[in-house]
Protein backbone atom coordinates (compact mmCIF):
# COMPACT_ATOMS: atom_id res chain seq x y z
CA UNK A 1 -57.98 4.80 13.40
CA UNK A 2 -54.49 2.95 14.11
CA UNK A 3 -52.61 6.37 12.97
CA UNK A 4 -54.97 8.60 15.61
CA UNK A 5 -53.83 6.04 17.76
CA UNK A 6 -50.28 5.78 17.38
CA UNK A 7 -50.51 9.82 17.05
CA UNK A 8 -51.26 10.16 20.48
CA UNK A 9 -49.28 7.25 22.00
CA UNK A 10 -46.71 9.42 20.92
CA UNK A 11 -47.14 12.53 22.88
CA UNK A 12 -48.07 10.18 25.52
CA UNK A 13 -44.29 9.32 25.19
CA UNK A 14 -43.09 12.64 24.54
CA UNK A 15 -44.37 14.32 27.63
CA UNK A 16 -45.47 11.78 29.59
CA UNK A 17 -48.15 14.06 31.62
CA UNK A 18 -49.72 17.39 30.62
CA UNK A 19 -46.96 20.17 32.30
CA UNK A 20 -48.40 22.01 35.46
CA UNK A 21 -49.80 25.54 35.50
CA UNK A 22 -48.66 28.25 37.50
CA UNK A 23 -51.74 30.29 39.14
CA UNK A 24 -50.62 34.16 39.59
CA UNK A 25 -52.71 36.14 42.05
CA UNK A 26 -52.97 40.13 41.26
CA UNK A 27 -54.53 41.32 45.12
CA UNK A 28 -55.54 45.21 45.08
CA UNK A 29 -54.96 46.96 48.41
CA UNK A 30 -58.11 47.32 49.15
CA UNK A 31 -59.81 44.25 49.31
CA UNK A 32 -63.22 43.29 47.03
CA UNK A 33 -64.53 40.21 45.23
CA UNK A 34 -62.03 37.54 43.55
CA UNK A 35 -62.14 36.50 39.49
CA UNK A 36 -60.65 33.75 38.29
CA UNK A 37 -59.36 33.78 34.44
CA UNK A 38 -58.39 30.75 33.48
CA UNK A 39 -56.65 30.61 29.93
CA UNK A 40 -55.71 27.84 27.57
CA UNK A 41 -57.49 24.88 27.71
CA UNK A 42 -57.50 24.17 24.30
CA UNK A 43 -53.95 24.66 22.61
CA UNK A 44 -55.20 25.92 18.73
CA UNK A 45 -57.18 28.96 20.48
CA UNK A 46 -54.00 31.33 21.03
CA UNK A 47 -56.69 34.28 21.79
CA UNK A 48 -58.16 32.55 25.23
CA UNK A 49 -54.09 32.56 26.62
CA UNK A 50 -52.39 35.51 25.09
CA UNK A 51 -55.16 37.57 26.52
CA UNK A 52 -54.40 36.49 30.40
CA UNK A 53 -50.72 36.14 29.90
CA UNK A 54 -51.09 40.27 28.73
CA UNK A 55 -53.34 40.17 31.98
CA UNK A 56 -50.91 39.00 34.37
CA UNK A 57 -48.33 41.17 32.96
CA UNK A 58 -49.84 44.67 32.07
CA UNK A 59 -52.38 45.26 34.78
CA UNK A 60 -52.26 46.34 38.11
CA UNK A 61 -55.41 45.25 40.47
CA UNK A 62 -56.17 48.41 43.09
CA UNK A 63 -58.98 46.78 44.64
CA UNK A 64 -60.27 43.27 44.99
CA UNK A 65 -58.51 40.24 43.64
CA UNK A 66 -57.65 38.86 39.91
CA UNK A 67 -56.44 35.41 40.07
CA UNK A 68 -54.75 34.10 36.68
CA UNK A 69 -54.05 31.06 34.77
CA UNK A 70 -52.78 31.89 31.55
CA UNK A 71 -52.11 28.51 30.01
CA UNK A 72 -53.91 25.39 31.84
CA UNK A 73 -52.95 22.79 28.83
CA UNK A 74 -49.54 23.82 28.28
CA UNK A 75 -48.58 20.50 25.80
CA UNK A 76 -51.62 21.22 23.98
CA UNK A 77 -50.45 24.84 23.73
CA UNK A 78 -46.68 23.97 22.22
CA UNK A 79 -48.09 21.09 20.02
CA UNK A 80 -50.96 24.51 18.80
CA UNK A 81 -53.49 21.17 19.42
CA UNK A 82 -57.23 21.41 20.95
CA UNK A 83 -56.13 18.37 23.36
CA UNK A 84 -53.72 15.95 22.64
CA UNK A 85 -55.12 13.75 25.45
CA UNK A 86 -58.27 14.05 24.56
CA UNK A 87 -60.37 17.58 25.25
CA UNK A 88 -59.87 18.56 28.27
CA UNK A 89 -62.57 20.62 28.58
CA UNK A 90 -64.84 17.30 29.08
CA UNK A 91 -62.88 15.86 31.58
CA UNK A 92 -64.45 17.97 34.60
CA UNK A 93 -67.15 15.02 35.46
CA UNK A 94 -65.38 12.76 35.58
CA UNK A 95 -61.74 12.28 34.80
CA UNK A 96 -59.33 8.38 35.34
CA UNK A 97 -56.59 9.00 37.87
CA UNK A 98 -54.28 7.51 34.63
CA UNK A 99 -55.27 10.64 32.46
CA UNK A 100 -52.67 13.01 31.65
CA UNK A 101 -54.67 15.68 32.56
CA UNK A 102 -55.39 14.58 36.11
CA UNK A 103 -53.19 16.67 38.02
CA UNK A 104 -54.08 19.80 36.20
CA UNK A 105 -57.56 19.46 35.92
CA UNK A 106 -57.95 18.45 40.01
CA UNK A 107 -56.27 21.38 40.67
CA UNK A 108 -58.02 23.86 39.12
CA UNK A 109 -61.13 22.36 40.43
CA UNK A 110 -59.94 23.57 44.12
CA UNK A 111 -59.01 26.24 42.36
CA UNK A 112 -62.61 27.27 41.19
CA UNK A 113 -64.34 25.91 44.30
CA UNK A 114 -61.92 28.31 46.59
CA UNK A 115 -63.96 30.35 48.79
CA UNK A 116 -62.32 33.36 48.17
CA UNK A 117 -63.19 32.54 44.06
CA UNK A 118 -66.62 34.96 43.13
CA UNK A 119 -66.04 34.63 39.13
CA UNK A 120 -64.66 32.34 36.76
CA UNK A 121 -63.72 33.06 33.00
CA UNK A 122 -62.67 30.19 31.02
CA UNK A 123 -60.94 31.62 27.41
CA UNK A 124 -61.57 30.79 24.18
CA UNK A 125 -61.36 30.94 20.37
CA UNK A 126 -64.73 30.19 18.89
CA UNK A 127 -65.63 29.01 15.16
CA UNK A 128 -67.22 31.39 13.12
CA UNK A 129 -70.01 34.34 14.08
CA UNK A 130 -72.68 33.72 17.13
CA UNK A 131 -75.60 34.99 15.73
CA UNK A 132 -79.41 34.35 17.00
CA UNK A 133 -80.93 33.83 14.16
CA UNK A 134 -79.23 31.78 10.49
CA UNK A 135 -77.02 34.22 8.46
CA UNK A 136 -75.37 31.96 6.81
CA UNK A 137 -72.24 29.09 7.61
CA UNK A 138 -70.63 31.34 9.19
CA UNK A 139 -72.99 33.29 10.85
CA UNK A 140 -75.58 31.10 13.02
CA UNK A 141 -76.78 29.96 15.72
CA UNK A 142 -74.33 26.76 16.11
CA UNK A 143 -71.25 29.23 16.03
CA UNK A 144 -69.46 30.21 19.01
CA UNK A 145 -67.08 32.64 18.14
CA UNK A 146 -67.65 36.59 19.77
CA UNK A 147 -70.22 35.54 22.01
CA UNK A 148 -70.55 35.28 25.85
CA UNK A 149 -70.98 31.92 26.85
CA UNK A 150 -73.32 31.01 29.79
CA UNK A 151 -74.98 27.47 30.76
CA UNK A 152 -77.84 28.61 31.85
CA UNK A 153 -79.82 32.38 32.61
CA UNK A 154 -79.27 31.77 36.46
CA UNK A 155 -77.72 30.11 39.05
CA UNK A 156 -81.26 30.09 41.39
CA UNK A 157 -80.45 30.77 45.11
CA UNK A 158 -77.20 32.72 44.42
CA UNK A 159 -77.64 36.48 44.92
CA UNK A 160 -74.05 37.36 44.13
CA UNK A 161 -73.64 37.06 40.37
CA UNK A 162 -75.98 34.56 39.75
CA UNK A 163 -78.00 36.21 37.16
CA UNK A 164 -75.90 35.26 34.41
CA UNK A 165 -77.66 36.17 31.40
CA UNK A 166 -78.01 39.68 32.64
CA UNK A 167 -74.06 39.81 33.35
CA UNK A 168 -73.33 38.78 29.93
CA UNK A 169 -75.66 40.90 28.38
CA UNK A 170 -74.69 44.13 30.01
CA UNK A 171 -70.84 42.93 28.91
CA UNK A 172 -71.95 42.23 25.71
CA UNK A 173 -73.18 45.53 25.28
CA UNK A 174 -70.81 47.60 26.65
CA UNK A 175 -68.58 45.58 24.05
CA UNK A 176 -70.89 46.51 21.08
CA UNK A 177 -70.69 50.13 21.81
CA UNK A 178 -67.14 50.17 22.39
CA UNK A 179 -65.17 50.44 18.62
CA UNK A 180 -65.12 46.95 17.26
CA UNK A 181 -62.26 46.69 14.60
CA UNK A 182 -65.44 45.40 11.91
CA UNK A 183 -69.21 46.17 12.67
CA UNK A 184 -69.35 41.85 11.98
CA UNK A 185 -67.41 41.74 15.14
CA UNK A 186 -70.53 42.28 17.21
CA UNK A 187 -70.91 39.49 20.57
CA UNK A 188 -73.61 37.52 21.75
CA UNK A 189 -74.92 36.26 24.56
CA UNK A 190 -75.18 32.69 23.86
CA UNK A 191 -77.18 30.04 26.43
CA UNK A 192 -76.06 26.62 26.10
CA UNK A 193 -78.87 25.53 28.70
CA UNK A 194 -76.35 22.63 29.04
CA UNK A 195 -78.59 21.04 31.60
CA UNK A 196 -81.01 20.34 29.36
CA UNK A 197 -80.16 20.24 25.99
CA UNK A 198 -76.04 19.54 25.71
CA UNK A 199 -74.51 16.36 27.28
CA UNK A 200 -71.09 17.41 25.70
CA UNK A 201 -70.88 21.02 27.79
CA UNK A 202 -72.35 19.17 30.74
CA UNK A 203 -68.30 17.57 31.16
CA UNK A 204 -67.14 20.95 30.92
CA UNK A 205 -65.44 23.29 33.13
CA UNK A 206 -68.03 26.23 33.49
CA UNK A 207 -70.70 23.58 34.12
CA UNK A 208 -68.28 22.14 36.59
CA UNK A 209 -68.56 25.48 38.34
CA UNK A 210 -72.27 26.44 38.11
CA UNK A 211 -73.46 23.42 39.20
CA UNK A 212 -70.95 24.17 42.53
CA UNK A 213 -72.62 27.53 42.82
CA UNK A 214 -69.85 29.31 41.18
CA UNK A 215 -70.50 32.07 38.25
CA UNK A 216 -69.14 31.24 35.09
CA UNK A 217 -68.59 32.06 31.80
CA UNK A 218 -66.41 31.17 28.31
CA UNK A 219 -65.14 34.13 26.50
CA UNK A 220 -64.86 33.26 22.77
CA UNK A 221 -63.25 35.47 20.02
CA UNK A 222 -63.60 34.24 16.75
CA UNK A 223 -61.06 32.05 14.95
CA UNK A 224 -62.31 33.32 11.83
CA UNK A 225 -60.72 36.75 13.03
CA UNK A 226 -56.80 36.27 11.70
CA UNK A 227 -55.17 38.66 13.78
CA UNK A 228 -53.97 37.77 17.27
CA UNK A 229 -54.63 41.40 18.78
CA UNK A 230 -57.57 42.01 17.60
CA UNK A 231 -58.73 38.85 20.20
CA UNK A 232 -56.79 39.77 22.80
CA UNK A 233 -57.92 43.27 22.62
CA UNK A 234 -61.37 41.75 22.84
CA UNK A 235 -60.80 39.38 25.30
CA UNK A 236 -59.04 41.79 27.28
CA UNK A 237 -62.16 44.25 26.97
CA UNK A 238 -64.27 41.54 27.86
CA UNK A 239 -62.48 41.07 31.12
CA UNK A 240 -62.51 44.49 32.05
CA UNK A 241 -66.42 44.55 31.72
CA UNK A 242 -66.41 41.68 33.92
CA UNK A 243 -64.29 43.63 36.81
CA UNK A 244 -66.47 46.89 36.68
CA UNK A 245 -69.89 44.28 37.26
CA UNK A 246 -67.84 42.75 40.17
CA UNK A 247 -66.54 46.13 41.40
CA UNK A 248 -62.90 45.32 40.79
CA UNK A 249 -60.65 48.12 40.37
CA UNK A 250 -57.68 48.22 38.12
CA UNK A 251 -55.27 50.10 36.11
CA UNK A 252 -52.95 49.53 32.56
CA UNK A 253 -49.57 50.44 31.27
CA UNK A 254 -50.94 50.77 27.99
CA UNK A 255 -53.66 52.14 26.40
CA UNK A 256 -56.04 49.29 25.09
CA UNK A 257 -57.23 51.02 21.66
CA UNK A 258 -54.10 51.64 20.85
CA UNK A 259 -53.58 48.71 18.43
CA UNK A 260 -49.77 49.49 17.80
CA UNK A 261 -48.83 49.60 20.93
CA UNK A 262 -50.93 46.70 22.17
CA UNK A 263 -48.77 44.85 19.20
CA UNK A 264 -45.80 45.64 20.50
CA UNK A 265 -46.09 44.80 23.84
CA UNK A 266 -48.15 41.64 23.13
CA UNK A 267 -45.35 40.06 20.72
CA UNK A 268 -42.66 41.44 23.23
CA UNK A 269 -41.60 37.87 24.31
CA UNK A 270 -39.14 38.82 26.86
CA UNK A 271 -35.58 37.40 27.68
CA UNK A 272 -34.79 33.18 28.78
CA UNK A 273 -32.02 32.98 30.77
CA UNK A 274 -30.52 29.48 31.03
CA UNK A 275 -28.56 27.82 34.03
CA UNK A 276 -27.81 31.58 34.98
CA UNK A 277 -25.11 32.01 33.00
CA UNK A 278 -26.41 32.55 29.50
CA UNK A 279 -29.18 34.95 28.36
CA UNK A 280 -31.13 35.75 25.09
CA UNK A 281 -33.79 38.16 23.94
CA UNK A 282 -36.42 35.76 22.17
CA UNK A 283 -37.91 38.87 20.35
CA UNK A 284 -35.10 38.86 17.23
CA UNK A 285 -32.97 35.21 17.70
CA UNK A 286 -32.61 33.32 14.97
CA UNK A 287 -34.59 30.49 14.65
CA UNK A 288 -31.95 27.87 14.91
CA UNK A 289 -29.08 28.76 17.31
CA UNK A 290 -26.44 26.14 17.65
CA UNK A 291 -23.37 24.71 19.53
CA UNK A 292 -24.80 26.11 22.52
CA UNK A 293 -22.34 25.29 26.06
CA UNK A 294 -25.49 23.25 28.19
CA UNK A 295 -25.33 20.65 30.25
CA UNK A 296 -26.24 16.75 29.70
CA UNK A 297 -29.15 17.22 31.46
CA UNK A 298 -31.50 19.16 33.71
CA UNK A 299 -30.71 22.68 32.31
CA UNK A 300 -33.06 25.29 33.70
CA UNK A 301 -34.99 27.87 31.19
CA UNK A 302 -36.08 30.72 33.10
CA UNK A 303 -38.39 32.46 30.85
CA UNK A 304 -39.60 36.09 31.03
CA UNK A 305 -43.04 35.34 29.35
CA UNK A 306 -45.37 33.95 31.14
CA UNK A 307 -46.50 31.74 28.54
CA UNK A 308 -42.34 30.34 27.48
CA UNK A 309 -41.72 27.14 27.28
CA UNK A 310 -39.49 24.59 26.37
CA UNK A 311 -39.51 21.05 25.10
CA UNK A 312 -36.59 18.83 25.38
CA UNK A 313 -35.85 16.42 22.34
CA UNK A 314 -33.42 14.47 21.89
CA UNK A 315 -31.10 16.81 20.32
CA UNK A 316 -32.46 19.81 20.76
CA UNK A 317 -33.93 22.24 22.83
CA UNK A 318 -37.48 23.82 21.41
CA UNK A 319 -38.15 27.37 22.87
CA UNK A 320 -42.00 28.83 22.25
CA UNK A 321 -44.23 31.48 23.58
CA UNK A 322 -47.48 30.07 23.68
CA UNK A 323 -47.63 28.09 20.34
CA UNK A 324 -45.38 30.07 18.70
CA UNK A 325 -41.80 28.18 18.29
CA UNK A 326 -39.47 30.67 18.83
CA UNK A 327 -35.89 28.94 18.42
CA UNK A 328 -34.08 25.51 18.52
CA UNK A 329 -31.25 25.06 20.38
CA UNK A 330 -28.79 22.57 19.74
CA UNK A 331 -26.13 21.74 22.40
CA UNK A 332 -22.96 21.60 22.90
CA UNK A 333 -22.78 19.78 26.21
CA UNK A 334 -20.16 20.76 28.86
CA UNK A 335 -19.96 20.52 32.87
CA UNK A 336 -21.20 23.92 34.39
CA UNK A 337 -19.67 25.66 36.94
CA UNK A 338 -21.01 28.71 38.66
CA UNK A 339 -19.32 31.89 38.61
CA UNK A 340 -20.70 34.78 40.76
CA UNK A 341 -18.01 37.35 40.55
CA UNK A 342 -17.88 39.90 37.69
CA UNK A 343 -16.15 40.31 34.49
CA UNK A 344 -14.14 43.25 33.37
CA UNK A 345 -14.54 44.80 29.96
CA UNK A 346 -13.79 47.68 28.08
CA UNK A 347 -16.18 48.84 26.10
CA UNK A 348 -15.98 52.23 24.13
CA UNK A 349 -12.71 52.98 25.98
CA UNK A 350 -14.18 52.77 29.33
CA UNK A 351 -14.07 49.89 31.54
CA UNK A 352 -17.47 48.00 32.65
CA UNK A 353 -17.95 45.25 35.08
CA UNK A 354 -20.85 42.43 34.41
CA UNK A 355 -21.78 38.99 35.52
CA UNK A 356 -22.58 36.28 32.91
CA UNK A 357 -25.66 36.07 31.45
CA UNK A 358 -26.39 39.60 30.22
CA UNK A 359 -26.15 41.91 27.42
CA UNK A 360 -23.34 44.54 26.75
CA UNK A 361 -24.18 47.32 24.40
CA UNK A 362 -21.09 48.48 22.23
CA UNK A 363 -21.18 51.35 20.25
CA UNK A 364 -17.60 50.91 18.41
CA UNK A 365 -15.24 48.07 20.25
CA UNK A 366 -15.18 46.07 22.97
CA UNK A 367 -11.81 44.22 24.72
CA UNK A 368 -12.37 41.23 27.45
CA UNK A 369 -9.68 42.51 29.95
CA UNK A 370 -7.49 39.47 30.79
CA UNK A 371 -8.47 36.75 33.75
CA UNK A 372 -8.06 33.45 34.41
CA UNK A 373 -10.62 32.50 31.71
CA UNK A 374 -10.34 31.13 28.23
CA UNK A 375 -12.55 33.78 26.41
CA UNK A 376 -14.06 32.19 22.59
CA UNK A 377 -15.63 35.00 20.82
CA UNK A 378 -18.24 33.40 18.55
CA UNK A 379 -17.55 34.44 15.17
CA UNK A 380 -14.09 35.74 15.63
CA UNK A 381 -10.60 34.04 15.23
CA UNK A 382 -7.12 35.53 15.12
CA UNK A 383 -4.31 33.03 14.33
CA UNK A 384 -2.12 31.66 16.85
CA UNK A 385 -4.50 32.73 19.86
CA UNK A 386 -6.24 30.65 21.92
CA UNK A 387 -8.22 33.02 24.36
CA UNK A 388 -9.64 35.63 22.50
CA UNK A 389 -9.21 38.26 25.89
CA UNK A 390 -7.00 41.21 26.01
CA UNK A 391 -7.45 41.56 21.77
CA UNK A 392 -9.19 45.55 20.91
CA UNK A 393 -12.87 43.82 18.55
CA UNK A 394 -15.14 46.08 16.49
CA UNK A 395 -17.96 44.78 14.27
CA UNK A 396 -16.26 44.17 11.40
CA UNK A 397 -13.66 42.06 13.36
CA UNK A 398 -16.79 39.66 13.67
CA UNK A 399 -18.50 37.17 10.80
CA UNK A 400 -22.13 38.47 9.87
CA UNK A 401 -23.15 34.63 10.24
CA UNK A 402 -22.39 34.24 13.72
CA UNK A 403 -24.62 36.39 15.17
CA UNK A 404 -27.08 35.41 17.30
CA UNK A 405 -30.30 37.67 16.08
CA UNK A 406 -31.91 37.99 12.90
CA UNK A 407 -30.06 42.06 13.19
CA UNK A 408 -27.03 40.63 13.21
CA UNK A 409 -25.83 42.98 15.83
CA UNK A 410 -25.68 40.67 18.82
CA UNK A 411 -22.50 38.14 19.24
CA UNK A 412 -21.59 35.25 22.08
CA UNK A 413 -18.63 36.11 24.25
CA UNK A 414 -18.40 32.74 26.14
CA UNK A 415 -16.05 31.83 29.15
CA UNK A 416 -14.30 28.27 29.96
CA UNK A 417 -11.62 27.11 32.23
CA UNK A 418 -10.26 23.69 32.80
CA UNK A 419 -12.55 22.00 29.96
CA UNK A 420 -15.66 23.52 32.13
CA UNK A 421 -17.68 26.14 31.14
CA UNK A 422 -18.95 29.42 33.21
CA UNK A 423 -20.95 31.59 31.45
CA UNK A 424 -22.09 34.04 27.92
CA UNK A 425 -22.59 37.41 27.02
CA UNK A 426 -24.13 38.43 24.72
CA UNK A 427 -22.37 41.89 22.80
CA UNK A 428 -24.75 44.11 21.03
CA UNK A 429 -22.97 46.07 18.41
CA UNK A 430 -26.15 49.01 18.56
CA UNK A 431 -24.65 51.82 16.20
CA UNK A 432 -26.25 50.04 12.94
CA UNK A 433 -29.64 49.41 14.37
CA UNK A 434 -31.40 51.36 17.26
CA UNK A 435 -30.67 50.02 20.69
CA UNK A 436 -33.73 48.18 21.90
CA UNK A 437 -33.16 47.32 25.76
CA UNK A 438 -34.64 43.71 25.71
């Protein structure tokens, strides 16, 4: 018991309170009923917040309204922990003003009780196989993974998607004769009757909402399932059930049983771009990316993904995408000064202009036409020269090691003057690898 304690004394320390959520609001044109999808809530179940971060990216509401959450317990997320302060999925009774939690759980409770909300989804990764009757350990009753969660079969008095068990039954089925990637796969509709017969779901979010005359439902895939897409394509189809029973209309920029393609666009984690003045593609860094120019404090990570992240250490910076640690950064701290003008290069034999913090794609060579900058090409030295500008680089000019992706294609041009520094490139050698624009 004294190490659970002094474990969580120490994210207590660490973050101090749970980081807020960002709520993203897809409206269609024409207007219709609202859902609310509310992702992450418990930070080891990667399916219930990759799904409505591919939501909030890939889909385009035409009519009514699809409100988003994709990651409601984002320290629980990074640390890949069900709650470390405590579940917060029982914390929608009642919940101490001290709580880490507070903030983010008060405000998606205006959230839910908005009057514009019609539906809520709450996300999940479930243990094992819902079934109704004993398979076996795996496949029971007492599991909840691939089933529709509901509290009870109706919310009496509520003509507008109040029949619950009838919702998540015709979902259910439209799921089970869609292609499941394994016949096991198979969802359920499974009835809590929390009221009655389960004091632990009566603290918990849907429960919060039916018993405020708000639909609601948990979407669980199945932890036993290993791979990521397969859950989010199942959550994802899930969702879209729920939007043809509420009438919402929608289209995709991908086609959802296409499993490649859903892989590629749902571990496409996007660019951060730091202080404005340096840039990387998270998709291929290395893990561990040092002597980076930041400042002492404060430095802002602007993150492509909805679900990036970053946690400050003491000597590091920790990058992730949902609970997937992406790179460390160690610093190299400097004072920062803006720069808004552009830089001339020539690249290929023709001369380019670009501001800091993006990526230059070189087919041969590249030369940093002279300015009043002290250029440091990261990886490339040349005696007796102290600003690496004005000098004709290829590829080979530069040390493997000092690239900045796992290709080793992409290099750090950075720029300093008068002990401050202004900004990074990054130079993407693309002739040895195919040019992916990321």
């Amino acid at each position: 018991m004294k190490f659970l304690v002094v474990f969580f004394v120490s994210f207590i320390s660490l973050f101090g309170a749970n980081k807020e959520f960002t709520l993203y609001k897809k409206d269609g044109e024409k207007k219709g009923n609202t859902l609310l999808v509310i992702g992450g809530i418990h930070g080891d179940e990667p399916g219930g917040y990759f799904a409505p971060a591919f939501l909030e990216k890939h889909y385009k509401i035409k009519k009514g309204s699809v409100w988003i959450v994709p990651n409601i317990n984002k320290d629980s997320i990074i640390a890949n922990n069900r709650g470390i302060y405590n579940d917060m999925n029982r914390k929608f009774s009642n919940i101490d003003k001290n709580d880490p939690d507070y903030t983010n759980v008060t405000k998606i409770k205006k959230i839910i009780l908005d009057k514009k909300v019609d539906l809520v989804l709450n996300l999940h990764d479930g243990h094992g196989f819902f079934r109704k009757n004993y398979e076996n350990a795996i496949f029971n009753p007492n599991a909840w993974g691939q089933a529709t969660i509901i509290d009870q079969e109706k919310i009496n008095g509520l003509d507008k998607f109040g029949n619950l068990d009838e919702i998540a039954t015709k979902v259910n089925d439209a799921l089970n004769n869609d292609k499941l990637f394994q016949d096991f796969h198979s969802f359920g509709v499974k009835n809590t009757e929390t009221k009655f017969k389960d004091e632990q779901m009566q603290l918990s979010l849907t429960f919060f909402a039916v018993t405020h005359n708000k639909p609601a439902f948990a979407i669980e895939t199945s932890k036993n399932i290993t791979d990521l897409a397969h859950k989010v394509i199942y959550q994802l189809k899930s969702i879209e059930e729920f939007m043809k029973v509420m009438d919402i209309e929608f289209e995709k920029d991908f086609d959802l049983n296409n499993y490649d393609e859903v892989c590629t666009k749902l571990f496409d984690f996007g660019k951060v771009t730091i202080n404005n003045n340096i840039v990387f593609s998270l998709n291929d860094i290395k893990k561990v990316t040092r002597f980076v120019p930041l400042k002492n404090e404060k430095n802002d990570f602007k993150f492509e993904h909805t679900l990036g992240e970053v946690k400050t250490l003491d000597n590091r910076y920790e990058l992730y995408v949902g609970n997937e640690k992406v790179v460390e950064l160690y610093p190299q701290t400097f004072p920062i000064e803006e720069y808004k003008k552009s830089i001339k290069i020539e690249v290929d034999g023709k001369e380019i202009d670009s501001k800091f913090a993006q990526q230059i794609n070189i087919k041969e060579s590249f030369k940093i036409l002279k300015s009043d900058f002290r250029v440091n090409i990261i990886g490339f030295s040349k005696d007796g020269v102290d600003s690496e500008d004005d000098i004709l680089i290829k590829k080979t000019d530069i040390l493997d090691n000092y690239s900045v992706d796992t290709n080793k294609t992409k290099y750090r041009a950075e720029f300093y003057k008068d002990g401050k520094f202004y900004g990074m490139l990054i130079l993407n050698f693309y002739d040895t690898i195919k040019i992916v624009q990321n």
